[in-house]
ModelCIF file with pLDDT and N, C-alpha, C, O atoms, coordinates in Angstrom:
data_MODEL
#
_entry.id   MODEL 
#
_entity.id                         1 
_entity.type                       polymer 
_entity.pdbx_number_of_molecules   1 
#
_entity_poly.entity_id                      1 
_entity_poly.type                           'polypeptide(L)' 
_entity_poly.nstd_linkage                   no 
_entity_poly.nstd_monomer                   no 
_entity_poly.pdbx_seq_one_letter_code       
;(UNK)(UNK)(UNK)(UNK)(UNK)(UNK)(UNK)(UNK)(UNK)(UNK)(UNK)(UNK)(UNK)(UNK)(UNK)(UNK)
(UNK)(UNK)(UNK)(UNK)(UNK)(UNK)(UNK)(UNK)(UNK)(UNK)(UNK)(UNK)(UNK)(UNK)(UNK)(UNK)
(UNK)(UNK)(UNK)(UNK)(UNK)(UNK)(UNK)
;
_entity_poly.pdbx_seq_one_letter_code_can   XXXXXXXXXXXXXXXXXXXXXXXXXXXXXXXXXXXXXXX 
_entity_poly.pdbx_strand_id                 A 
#
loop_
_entity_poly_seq.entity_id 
_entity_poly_seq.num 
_entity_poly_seq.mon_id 
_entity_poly_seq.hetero 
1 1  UNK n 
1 2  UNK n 
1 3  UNK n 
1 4  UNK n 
1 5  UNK n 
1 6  UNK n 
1 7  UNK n 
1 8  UNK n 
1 9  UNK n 
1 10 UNK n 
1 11 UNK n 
1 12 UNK n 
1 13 UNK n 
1 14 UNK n 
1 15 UNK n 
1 16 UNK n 
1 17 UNK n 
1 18 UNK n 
1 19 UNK n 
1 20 UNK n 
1 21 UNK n 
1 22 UNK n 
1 23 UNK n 
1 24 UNK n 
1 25 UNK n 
1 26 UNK n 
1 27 UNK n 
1 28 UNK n 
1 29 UNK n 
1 30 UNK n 
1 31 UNK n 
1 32 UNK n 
1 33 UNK n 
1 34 UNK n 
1 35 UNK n 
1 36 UNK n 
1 37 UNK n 
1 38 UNK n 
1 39 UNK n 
#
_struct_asym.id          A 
_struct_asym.entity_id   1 
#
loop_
_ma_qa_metric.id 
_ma_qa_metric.mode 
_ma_qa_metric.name 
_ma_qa_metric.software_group_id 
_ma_qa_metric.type 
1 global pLDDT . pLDDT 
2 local  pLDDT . pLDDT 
#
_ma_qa_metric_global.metric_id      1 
_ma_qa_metric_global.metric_value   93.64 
_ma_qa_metric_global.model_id       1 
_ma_qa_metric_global.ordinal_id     1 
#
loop_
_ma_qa_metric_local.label_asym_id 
_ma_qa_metric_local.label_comp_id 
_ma_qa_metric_local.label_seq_id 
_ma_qa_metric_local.metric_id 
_ma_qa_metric_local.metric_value 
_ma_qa_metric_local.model_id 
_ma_qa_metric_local.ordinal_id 
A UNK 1  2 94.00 1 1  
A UNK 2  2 96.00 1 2  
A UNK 3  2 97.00 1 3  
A UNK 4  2 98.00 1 4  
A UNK 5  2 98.00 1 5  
A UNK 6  2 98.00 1 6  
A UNK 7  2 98.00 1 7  
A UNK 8  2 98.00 1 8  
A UNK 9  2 98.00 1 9  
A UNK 10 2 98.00 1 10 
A UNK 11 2 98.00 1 11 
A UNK 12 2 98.00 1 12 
A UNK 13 2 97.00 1 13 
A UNK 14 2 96.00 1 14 
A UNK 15 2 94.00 1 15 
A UNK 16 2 93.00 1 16 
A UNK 17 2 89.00 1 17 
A UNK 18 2 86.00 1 18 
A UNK 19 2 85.00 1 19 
A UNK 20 2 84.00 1 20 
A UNK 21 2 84.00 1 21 
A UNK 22 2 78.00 1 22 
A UNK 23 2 78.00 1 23 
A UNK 24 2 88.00 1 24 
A UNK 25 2 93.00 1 25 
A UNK 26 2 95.00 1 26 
A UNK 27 2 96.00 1 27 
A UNK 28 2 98.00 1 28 
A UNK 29 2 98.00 1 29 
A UNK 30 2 98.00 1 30 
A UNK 31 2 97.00 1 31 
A UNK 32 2 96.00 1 32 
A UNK 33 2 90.00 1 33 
A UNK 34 2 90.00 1 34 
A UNK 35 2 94.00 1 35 
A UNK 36 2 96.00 1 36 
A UNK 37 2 96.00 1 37 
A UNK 38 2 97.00 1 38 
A UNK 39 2 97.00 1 39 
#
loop_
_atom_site.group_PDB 
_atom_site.id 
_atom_site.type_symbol 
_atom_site.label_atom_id 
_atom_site.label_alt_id 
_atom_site.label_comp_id 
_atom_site.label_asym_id 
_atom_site.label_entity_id 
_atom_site.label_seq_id 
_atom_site.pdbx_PDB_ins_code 
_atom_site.Cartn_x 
_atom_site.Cartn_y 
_atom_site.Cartn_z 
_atom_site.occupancy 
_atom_site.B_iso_or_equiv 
_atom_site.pdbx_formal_charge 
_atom_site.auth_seq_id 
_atom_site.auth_comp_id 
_atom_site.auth_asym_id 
_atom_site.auth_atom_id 
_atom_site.pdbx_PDB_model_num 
ATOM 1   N N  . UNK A 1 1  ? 76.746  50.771 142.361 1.00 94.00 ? 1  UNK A N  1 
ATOM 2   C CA . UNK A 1 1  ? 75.765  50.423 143.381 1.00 94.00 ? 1  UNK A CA 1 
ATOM 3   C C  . UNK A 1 1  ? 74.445  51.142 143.157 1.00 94.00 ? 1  UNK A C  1 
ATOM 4   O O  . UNK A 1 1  ? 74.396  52.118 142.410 1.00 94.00 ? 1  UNK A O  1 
ATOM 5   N N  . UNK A 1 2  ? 73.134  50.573 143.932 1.00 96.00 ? 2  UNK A N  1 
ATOM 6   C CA . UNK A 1 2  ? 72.302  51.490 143.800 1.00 96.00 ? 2  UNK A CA 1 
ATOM 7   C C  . UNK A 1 2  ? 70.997  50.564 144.287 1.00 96.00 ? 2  UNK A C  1 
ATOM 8   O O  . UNK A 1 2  ? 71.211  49.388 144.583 1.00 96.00 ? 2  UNK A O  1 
ATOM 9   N N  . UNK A 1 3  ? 69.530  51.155 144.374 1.00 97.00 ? 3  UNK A N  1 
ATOM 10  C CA . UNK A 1 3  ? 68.815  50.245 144.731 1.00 97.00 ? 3  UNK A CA 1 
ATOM 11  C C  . UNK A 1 3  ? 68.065  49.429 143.697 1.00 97.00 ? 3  UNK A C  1 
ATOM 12  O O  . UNK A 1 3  ? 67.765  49.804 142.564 1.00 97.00 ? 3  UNK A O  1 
ATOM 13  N N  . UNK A 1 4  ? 67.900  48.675 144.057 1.00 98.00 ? 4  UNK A N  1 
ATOM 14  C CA . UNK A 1 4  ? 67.339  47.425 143.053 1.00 98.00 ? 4  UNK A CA 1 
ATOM 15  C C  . UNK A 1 4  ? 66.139  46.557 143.899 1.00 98.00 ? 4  UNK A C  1 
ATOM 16  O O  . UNK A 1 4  ? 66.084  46.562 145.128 1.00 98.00 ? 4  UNK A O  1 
ATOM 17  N N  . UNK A 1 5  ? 65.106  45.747 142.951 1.00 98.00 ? 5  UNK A N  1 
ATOM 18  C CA . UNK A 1 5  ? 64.362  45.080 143.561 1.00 98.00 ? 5  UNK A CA 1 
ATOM 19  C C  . UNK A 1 5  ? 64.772  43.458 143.686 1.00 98.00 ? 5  UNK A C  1 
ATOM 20  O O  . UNK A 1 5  ? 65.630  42.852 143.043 1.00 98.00 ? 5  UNK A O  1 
ATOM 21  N N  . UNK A 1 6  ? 64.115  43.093 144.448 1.00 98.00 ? 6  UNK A N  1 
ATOM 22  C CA . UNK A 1 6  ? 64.741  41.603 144.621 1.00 98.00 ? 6  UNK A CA 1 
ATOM 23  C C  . UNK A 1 6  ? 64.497  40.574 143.079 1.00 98.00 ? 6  UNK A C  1 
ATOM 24  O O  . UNK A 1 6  ? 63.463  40.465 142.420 1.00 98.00 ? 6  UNK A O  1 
ATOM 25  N N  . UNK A 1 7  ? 65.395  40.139 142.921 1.00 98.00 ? 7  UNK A N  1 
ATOM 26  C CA . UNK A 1 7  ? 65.303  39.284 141.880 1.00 98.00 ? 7  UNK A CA 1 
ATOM 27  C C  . UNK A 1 7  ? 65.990  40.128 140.489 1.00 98.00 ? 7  UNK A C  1 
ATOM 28  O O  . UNK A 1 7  ? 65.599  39.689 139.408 1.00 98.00 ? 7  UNK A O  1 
ATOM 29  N N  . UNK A 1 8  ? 66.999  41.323 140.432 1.00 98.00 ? 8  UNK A N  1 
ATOM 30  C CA . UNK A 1 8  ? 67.199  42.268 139.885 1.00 98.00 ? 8  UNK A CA 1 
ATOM 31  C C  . UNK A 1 8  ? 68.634  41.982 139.999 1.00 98.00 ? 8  UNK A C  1 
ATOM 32  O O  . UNK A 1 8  ? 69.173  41.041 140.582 1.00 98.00 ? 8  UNK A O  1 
ATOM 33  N N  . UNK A 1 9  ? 69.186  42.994 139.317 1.00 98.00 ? 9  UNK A N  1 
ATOM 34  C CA . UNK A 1 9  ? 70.607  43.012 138.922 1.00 98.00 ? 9  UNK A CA 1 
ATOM 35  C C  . UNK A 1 9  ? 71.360  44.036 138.669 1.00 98.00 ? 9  UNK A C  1 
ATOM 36  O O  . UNK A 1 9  ? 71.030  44.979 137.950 1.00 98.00 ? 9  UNK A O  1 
ATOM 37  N N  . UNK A 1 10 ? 72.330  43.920 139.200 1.00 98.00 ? 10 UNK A N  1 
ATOM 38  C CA . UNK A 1 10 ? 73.281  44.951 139.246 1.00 98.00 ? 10 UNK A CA 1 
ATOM 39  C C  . UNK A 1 10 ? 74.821  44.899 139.194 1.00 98.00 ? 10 UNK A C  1 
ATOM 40  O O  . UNK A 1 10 ? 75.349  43.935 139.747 1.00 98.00 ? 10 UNK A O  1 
ATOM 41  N N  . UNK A 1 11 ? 75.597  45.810 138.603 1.00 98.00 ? 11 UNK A N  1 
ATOM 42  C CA . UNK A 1 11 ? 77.216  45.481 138.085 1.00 98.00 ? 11 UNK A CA 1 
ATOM 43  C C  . UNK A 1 11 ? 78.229  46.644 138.881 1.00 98.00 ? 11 UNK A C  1 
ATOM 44  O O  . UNK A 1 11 ? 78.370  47.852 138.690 1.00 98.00 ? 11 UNK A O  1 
ATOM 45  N N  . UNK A 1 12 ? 78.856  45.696 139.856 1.00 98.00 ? 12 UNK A N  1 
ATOM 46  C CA . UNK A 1 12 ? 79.811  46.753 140.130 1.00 98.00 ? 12 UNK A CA 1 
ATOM 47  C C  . UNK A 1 12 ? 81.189  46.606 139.473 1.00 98.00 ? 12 UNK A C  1 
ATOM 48  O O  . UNK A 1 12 ? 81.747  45.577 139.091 1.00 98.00 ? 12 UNK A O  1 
ATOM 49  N N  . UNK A 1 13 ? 81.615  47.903 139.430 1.00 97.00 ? 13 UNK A N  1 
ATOM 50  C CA . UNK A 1 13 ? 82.979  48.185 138.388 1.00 97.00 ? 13 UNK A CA 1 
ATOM 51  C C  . UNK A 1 13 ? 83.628  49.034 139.974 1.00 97.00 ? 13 UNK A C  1 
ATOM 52  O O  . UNK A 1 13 ? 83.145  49.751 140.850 1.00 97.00 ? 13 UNK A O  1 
ATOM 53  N N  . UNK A 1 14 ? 85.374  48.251 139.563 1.00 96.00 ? 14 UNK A N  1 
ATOM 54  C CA . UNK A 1 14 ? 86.454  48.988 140.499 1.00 96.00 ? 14 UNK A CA 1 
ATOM 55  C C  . UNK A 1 14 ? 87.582  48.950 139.890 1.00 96.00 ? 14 UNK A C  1 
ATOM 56  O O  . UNK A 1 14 ? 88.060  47.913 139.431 1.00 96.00 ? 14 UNK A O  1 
ATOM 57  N N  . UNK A 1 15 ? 88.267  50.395 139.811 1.00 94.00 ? 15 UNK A N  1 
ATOM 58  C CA . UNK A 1 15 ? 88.901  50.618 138.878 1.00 94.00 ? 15 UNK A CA 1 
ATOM 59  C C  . UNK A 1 15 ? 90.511  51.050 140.011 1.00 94.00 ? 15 UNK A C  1 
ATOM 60  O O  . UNK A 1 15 ? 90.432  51.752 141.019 1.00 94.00 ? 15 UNK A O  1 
ATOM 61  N N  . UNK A 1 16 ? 91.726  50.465 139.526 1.00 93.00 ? 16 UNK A N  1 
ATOM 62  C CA . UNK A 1 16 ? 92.822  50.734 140.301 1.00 93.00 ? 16 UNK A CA 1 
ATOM 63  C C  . UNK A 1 16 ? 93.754  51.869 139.844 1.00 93.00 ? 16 UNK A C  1 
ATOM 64  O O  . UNK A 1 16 ? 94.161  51.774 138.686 1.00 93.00 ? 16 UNK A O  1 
ATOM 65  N N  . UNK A 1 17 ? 94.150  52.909 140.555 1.00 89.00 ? 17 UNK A N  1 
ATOM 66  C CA . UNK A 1 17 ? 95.378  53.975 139.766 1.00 89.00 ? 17 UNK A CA 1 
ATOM 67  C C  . UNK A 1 17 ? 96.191  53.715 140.565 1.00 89.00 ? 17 UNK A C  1 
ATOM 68  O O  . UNK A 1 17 ? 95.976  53.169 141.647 1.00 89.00 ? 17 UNK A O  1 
ATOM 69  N N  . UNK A 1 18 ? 97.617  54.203 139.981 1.00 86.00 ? 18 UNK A N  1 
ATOM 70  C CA . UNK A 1 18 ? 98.781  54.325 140.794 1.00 86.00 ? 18 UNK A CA 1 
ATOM 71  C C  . UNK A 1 18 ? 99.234  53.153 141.224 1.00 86.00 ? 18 UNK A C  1 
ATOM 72  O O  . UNK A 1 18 ? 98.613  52.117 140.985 1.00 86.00 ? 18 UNK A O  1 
ATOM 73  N N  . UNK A 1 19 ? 100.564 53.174 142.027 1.00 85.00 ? 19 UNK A N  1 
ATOM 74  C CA . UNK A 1 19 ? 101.034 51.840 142.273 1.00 85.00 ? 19 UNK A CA 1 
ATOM 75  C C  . UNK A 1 19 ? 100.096 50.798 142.603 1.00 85.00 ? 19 UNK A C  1 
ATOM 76  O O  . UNK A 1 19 ? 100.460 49.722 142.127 1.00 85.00 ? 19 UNK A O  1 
ATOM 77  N N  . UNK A 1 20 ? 99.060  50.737 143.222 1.00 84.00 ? 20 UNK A N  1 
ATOM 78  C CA . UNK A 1 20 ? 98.512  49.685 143.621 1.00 84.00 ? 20 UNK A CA 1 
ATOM 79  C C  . UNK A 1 20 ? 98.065  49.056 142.329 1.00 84.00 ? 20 UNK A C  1 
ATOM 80  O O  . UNK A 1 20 ? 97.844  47.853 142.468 1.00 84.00 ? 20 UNK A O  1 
ATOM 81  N N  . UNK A 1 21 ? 97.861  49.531 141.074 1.00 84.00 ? 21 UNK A N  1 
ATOM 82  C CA . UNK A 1 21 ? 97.113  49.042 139.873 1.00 84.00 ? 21 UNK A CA 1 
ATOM 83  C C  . UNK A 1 21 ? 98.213  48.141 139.701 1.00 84.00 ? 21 UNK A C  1 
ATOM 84  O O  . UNK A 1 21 ? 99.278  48.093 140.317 1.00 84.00 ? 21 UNK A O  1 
ATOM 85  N N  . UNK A 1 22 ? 97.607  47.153 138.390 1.00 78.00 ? 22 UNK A N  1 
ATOM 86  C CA . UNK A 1 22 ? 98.604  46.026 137.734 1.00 78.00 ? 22 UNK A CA 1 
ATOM 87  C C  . UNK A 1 22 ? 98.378  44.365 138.293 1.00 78.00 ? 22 UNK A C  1 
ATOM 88  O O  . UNK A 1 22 ? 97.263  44.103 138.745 1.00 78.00 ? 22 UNK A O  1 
ATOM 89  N N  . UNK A 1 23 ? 99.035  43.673 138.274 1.00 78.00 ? 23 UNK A N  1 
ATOM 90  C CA . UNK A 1 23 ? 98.921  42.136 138.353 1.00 78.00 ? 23 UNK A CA 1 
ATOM 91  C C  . UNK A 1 23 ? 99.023  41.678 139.755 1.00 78.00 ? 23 UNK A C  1 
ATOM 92  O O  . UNK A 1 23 ? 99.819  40.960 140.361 1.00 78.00 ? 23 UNK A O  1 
ATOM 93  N N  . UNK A 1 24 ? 97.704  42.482 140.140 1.00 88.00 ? 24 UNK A N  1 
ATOM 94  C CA . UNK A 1 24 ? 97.110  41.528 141.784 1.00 88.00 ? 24 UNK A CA 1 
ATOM 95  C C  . UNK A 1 24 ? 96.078  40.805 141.729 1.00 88.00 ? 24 UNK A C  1 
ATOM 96  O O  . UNK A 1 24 ? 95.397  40.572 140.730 1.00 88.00 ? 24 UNK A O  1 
ATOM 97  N N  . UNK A 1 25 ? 95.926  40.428 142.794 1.00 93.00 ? 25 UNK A N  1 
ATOM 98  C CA . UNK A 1 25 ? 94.413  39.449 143.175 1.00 93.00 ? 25 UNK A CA 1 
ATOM 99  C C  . UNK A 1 25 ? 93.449  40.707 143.379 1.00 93.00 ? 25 UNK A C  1 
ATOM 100 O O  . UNK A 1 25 ? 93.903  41.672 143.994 1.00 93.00 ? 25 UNK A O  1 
ATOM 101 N N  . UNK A 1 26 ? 92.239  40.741 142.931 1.00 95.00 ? 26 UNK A N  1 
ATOM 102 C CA . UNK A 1 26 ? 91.537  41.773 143.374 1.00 95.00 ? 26 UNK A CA 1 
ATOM 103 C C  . UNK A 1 26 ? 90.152  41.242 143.535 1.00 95.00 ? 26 UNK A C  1 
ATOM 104 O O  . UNK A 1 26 ? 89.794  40.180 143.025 1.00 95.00 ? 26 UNK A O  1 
ATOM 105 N N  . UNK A 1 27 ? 89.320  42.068 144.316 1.00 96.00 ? 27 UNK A N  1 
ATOM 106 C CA . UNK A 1 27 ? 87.886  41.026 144.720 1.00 96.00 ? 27 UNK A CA 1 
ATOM 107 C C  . UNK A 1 27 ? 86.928  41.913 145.460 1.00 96.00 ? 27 UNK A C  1 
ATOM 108 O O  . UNK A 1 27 ? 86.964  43.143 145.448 1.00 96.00 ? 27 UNK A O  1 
ATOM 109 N N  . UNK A 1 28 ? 86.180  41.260 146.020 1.00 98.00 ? 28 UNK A N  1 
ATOM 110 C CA . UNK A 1 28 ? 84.699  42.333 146.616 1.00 98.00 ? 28 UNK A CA 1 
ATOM 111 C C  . UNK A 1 28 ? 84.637  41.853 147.973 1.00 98.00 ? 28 UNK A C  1 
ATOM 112 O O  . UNK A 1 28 ? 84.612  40.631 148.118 1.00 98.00 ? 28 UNK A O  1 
ATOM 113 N N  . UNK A 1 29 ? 84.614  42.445 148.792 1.00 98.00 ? 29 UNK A N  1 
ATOM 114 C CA . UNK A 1 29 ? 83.913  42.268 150.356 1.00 98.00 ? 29 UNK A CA 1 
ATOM 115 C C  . UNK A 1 29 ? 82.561  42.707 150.026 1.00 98.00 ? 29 UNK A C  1 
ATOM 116 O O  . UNK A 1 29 ? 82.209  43.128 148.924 1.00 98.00 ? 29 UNK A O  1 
ATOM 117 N N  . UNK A 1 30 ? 81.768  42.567 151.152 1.00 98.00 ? 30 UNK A N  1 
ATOM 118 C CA . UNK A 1 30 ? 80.876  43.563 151.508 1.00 98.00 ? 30 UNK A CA 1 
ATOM 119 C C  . UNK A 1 30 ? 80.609  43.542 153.513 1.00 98.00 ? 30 UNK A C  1 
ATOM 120 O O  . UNK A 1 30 ? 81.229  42.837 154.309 1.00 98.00 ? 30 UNK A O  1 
ATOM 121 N N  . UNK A 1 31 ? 79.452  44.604 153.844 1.00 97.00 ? 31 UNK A N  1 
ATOM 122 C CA . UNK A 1 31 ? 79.741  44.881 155.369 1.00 97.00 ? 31 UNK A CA 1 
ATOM 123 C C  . UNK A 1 31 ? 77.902  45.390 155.292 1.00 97.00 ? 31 UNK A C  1 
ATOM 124 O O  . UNK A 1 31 ? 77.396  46.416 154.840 1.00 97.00 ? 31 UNK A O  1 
ATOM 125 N N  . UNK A 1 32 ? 77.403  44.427 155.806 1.00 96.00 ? 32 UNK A N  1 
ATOM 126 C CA . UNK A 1 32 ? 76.045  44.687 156.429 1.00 96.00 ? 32 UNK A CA 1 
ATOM 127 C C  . UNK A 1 32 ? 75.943  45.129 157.711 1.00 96.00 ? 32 UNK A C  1 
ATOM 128 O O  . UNK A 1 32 ? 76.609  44.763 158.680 1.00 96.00 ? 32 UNK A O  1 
ATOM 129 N N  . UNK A 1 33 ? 74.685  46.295 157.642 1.00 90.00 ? 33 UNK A N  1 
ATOM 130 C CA . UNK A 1 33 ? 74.522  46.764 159.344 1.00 90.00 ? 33 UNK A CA 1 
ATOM 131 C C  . UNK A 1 33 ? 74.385  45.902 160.291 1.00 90.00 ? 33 UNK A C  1 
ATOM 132 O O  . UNK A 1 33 ? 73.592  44.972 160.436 1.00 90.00 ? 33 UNK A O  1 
ATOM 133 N N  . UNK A 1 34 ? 75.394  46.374 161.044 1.00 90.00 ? 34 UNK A N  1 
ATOM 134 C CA . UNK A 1 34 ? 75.696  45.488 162.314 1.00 90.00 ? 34 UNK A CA 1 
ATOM 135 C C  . UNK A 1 34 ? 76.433  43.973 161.832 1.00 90.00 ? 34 UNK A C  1 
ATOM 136 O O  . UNK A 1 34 ? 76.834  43.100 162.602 1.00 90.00 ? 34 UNK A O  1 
ATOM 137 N N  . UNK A 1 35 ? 76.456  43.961 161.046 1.00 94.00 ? 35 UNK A N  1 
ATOM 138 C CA . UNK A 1 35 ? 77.362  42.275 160.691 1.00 94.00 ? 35 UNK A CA 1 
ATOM 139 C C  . UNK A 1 35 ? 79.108  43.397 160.701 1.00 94.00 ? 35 UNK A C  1 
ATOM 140 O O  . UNK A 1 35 ? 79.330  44.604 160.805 1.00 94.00 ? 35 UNK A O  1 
ATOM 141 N N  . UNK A 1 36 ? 79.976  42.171 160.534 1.00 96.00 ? 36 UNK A N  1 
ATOM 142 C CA . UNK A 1 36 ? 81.570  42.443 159.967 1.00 96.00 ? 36 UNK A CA 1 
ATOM 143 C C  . UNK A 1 36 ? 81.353  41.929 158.750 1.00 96.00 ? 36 UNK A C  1 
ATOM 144 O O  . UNK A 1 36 ? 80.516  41.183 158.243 1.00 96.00 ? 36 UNK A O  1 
ATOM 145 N N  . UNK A 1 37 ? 82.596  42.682 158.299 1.00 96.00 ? 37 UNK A N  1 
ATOM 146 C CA . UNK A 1 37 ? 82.617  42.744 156.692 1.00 96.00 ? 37 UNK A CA 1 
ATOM 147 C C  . UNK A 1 37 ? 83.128  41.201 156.385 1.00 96.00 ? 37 UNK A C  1 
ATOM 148 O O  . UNK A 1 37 ? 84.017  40.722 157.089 1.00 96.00 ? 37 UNK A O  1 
ATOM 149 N N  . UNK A 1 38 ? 82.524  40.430 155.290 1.00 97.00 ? 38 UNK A N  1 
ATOM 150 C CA . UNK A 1 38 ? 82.802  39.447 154.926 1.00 97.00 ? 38 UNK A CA 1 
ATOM 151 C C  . UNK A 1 38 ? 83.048  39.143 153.427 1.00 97.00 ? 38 UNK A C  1 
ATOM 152 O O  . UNK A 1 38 ? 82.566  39.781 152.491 1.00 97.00 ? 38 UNK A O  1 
ATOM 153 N N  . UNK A 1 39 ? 83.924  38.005 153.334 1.00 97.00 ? 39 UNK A N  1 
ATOM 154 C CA . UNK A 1 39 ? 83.947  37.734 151.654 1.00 97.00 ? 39 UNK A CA 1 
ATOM 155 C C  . UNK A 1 39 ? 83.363  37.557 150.900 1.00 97.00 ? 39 UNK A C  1 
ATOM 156 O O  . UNK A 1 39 ? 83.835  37.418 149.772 1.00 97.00 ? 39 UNK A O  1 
#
């Protein structure tokens, strides 16, 4: 994450340890101020 200007780009990386790692569905939310977190 980090700040960027509009029209810019950026790469997020998420990395799993321990049991939860291995052959799941995995994916990104995000949660804007004052909104609920959405897909």
């Amino acid at each position: 994450g980090g700040l960027v200007q509009p029209g810019g780009s950026l790469r997020l990386s998420c990395t799993a340890s321990g049991r939860i790692s291995g052959v799941n569905t995995m994916g990104w939310h995000r949660q804007a101020p004052d909104n609920e977190r959405e897909f």
